[in-house]
C-alpha atoms as a PDB file:
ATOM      1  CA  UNK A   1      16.632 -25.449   7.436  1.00  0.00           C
ATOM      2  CA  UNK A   2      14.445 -27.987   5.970  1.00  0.00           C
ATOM      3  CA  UNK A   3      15.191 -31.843   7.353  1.00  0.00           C
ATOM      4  CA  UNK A   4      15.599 -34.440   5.835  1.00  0.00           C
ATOM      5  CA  UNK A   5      11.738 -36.323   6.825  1.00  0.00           C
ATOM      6  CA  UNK A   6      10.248 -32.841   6.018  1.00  0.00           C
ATOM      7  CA  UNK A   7      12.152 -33.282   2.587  1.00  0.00           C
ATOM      8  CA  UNK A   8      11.043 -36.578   1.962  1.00  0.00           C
ATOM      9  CA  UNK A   9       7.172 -35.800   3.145  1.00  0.00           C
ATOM     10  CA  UNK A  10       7.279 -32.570   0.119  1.00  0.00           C
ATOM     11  CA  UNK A  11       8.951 -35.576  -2.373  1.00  0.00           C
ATOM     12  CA  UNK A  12       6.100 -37.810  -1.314  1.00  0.00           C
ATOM     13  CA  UNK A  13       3.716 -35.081  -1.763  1.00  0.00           C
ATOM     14  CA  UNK A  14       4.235 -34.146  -5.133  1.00  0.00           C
ATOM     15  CA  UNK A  15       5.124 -37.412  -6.450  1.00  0.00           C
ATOM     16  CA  UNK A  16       1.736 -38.674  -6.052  1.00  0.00           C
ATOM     17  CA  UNK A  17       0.134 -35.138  -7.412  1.00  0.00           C
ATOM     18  CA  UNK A  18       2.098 -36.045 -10.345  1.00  0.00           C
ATOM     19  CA  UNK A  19       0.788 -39.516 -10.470  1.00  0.00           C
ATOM     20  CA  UNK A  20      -2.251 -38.541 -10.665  1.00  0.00           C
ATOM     21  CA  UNK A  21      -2.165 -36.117 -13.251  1.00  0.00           C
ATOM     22  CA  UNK A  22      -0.191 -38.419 -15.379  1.00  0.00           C
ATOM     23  CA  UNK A  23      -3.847 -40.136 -16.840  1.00  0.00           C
ATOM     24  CA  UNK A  24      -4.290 -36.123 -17.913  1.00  0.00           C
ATOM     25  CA  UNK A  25      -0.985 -36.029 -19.528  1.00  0.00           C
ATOM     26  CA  UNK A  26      -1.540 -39.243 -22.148  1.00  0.00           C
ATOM     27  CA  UNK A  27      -2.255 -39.532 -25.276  1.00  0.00           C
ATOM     28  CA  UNK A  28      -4.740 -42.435 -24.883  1.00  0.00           C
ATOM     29  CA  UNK A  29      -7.573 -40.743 -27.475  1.00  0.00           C
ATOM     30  CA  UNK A  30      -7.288 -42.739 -30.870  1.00  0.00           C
ATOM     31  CA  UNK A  31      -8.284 -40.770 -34.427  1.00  0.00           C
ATOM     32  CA  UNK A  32      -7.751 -41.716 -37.585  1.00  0.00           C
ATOM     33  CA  UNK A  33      -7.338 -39.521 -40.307  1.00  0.00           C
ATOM     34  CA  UNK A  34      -8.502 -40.678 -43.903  1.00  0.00           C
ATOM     35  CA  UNK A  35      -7.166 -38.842 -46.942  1.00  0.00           C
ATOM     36  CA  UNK A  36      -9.037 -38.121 -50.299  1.00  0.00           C
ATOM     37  CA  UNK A  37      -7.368 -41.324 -51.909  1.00  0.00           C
ATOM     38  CA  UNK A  38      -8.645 -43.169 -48.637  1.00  0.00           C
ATOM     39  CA  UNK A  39      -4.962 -43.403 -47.101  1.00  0.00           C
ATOM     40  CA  UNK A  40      -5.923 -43.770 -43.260  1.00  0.00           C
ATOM     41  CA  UNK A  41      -3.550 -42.620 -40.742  1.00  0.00           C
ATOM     42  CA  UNK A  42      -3.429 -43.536 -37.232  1.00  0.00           C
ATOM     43  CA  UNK A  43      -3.101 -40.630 -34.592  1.00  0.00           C
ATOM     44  CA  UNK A  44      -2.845 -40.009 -31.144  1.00  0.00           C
ATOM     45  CA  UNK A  45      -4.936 -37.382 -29.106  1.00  0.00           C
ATOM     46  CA  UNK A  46      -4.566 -35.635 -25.961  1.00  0.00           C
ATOM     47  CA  UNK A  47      -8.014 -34.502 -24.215  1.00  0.00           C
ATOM     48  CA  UNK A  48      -7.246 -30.468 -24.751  1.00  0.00           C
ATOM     49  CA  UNK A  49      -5.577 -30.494 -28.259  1.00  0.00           C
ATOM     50  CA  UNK A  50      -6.796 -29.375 -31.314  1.00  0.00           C
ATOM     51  CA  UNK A  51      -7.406 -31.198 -34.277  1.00  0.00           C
ATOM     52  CA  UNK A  52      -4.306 -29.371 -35.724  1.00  0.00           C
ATOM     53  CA  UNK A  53      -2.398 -30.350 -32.627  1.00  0.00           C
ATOM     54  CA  UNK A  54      -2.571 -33.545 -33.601  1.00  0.00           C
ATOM     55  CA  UNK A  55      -1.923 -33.387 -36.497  1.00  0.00           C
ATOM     56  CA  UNK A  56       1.438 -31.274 -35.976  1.00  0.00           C
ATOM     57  CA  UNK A  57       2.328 -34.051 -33.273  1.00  0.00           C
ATOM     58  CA  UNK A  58       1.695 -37.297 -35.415  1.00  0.00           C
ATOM     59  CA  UNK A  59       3.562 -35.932 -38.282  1.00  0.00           C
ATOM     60  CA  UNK A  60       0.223 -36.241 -40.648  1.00  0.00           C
ATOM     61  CA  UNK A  61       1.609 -33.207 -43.962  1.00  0.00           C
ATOM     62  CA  UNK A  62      -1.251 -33.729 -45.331  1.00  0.00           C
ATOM     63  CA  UNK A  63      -2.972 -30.496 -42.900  1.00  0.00           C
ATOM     64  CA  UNK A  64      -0.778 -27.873 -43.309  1.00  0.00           C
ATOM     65  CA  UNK A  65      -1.937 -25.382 -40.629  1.00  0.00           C
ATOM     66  CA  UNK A  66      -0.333 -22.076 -42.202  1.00  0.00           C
ATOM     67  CA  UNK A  67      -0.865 -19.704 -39.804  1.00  0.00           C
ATOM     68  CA  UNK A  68      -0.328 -22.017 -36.834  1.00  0.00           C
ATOM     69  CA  UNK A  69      -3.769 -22.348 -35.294  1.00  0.00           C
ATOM     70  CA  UNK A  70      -4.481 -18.243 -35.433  1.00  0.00           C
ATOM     71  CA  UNK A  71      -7.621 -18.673 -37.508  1.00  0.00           C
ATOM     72  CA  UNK A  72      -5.837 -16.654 -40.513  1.00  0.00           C
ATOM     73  CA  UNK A  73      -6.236 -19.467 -43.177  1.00  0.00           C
ATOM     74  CA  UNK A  74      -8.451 -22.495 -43.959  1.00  0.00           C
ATOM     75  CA  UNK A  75      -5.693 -24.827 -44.284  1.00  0.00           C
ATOM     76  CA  UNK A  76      -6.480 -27.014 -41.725  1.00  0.00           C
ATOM     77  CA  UNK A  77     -10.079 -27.995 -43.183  1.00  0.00           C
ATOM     78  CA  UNK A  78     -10.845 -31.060 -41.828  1.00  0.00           C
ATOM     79  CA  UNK A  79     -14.331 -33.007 -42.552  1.00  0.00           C
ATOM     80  CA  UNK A  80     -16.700 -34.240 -39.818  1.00  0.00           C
ATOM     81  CA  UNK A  81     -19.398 -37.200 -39.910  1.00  0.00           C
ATOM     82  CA  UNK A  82     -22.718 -36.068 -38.667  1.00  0.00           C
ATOM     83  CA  UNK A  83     -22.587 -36.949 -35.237  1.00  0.00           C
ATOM     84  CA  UNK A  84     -19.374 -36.079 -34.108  1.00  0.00           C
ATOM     85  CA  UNK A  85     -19.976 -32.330 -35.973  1.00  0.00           C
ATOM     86  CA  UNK A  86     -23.322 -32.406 -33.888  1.00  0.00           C
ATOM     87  CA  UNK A  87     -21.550 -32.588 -30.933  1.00  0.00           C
ATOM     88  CA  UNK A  88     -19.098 -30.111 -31.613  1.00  0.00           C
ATOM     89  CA  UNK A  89     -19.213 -26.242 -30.300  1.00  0.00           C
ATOM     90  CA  UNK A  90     -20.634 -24.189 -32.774  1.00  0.00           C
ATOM     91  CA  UNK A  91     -18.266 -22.351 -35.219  1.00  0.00           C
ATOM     92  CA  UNK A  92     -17.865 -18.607 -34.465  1.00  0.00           C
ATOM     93  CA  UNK A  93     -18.210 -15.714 -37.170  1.00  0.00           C
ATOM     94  CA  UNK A  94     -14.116 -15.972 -37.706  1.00  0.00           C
ATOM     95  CA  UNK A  95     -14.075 -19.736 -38.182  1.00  0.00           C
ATOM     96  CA  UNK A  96     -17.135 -19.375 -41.173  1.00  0.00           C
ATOM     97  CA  UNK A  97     -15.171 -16.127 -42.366  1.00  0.00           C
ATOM     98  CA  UNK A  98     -12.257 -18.738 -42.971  1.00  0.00           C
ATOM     99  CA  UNK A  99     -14.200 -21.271 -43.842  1.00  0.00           C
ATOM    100  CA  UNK A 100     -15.702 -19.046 -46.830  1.00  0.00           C
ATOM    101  CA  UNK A 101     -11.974 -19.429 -48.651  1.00  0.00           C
ATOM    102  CA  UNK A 102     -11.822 -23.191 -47.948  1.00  0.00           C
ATOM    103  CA  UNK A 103     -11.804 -25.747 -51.634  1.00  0.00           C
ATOM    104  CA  UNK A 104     -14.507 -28.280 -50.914  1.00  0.00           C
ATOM    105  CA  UNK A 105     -16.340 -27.204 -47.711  1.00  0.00           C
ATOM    106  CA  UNK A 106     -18.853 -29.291 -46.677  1.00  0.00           C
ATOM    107  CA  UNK A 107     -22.173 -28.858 -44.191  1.00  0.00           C
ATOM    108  CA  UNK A 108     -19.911 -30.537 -41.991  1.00  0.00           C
ATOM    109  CA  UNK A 109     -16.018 -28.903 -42.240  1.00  0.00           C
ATOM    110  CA  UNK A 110     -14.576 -27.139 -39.582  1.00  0.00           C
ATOM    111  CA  UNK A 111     -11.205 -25.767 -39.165  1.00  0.00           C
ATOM    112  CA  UNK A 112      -8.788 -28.211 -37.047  1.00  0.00           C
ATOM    113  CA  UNK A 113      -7.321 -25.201 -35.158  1.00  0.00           C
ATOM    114  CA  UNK A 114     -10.670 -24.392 -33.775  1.00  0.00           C
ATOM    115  CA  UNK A 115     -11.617 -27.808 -33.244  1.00  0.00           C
ATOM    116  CA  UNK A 116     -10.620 -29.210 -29.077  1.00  0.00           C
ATOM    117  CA  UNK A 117     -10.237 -32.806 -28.920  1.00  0.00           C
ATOM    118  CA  UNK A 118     -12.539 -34.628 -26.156  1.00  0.00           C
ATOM    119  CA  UNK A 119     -12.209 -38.245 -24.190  1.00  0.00           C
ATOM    120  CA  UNK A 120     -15.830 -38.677 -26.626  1.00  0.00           C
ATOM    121  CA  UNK A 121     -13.780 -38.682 -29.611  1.00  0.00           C
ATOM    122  CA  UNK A 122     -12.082 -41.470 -29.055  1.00  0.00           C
ATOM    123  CA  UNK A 123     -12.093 -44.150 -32.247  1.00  0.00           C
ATOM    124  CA  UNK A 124     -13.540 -41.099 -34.499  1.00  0.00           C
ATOM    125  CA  UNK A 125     -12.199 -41.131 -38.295  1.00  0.00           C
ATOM    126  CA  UNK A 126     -12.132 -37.183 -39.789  1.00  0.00           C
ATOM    127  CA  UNK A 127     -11.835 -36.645 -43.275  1.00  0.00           C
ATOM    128  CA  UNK A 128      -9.303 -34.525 -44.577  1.00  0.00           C
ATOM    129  CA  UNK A 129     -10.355 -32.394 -47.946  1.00  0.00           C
ATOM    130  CA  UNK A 130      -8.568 -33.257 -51.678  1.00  0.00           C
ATOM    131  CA  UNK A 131      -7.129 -29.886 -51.764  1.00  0.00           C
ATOM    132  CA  UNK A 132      -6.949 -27.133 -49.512  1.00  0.00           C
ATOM    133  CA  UNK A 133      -6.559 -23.093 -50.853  1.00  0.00           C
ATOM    134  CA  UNK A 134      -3.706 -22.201 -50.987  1.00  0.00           C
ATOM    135  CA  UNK A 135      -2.496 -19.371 -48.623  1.00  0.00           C
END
């Protein structure tokens, strides 16, 4: 039988293991999103979700996401300044296979599904497209 001081010790324990993974559990990562007629919306980011994560979690329609993040449409074009495209992972063969039946690509779209959200991102403003193709 466990006593009660051994019971409180395993409480103690995993309280604070939970405390300290609570800074990993925020969403403390701003975005903002800006729409073809220049609408900007507000989001918050987790370290670990994808663009289209976000997106699905701040309530934003205007990024559909189809196919749920399976890299079966282009739905969830996004836009990326320079930089923050620089910095990104390069695209694999699937996402530019996708990206092929995107409306409006640019040298600097990538799909939000494929696209992982990092602490760097933090204050970063991502276009979204006028129109996306239809799926």
């Amino acid at each position: 039988a466990v006593t009660k001081a051994a019971g409180r010790v395993g409480l103690a324990r995993a309280s604070r293991r939970f405390i300290s993974l609570r800074p990993l559990l925020r969403d403390d990562i701003k975005l903002t999103f800006v729409t073809a007629e220049g609408r900007r919306i507000e989001a918050n980011a987790k370290e670990g979700d994808t663009m289209l994560d976000v997106t699905v979690k701040n309530e934003i329609d205007e990024v559909e996401g189809a196919c749920e993040g399976t890299l079966a449409c282009s739905t969830c074009h996004m836009i990326f300044d320079q930089a923050l495209y620089d910095s990104l992972p390069e695209k694999d063969e699937e996402e530019e296979d996708m990206l092929d039946l995107a409306v409006g690509v640019t040298d600097t779209s990538r799909l939000g599904c494929q696209v992982k959200v990092t602490k760097e991102m933090d204050g970063a403003e991502i276009q979204l497209p006028e129109e996306v193709a239809a799926m």
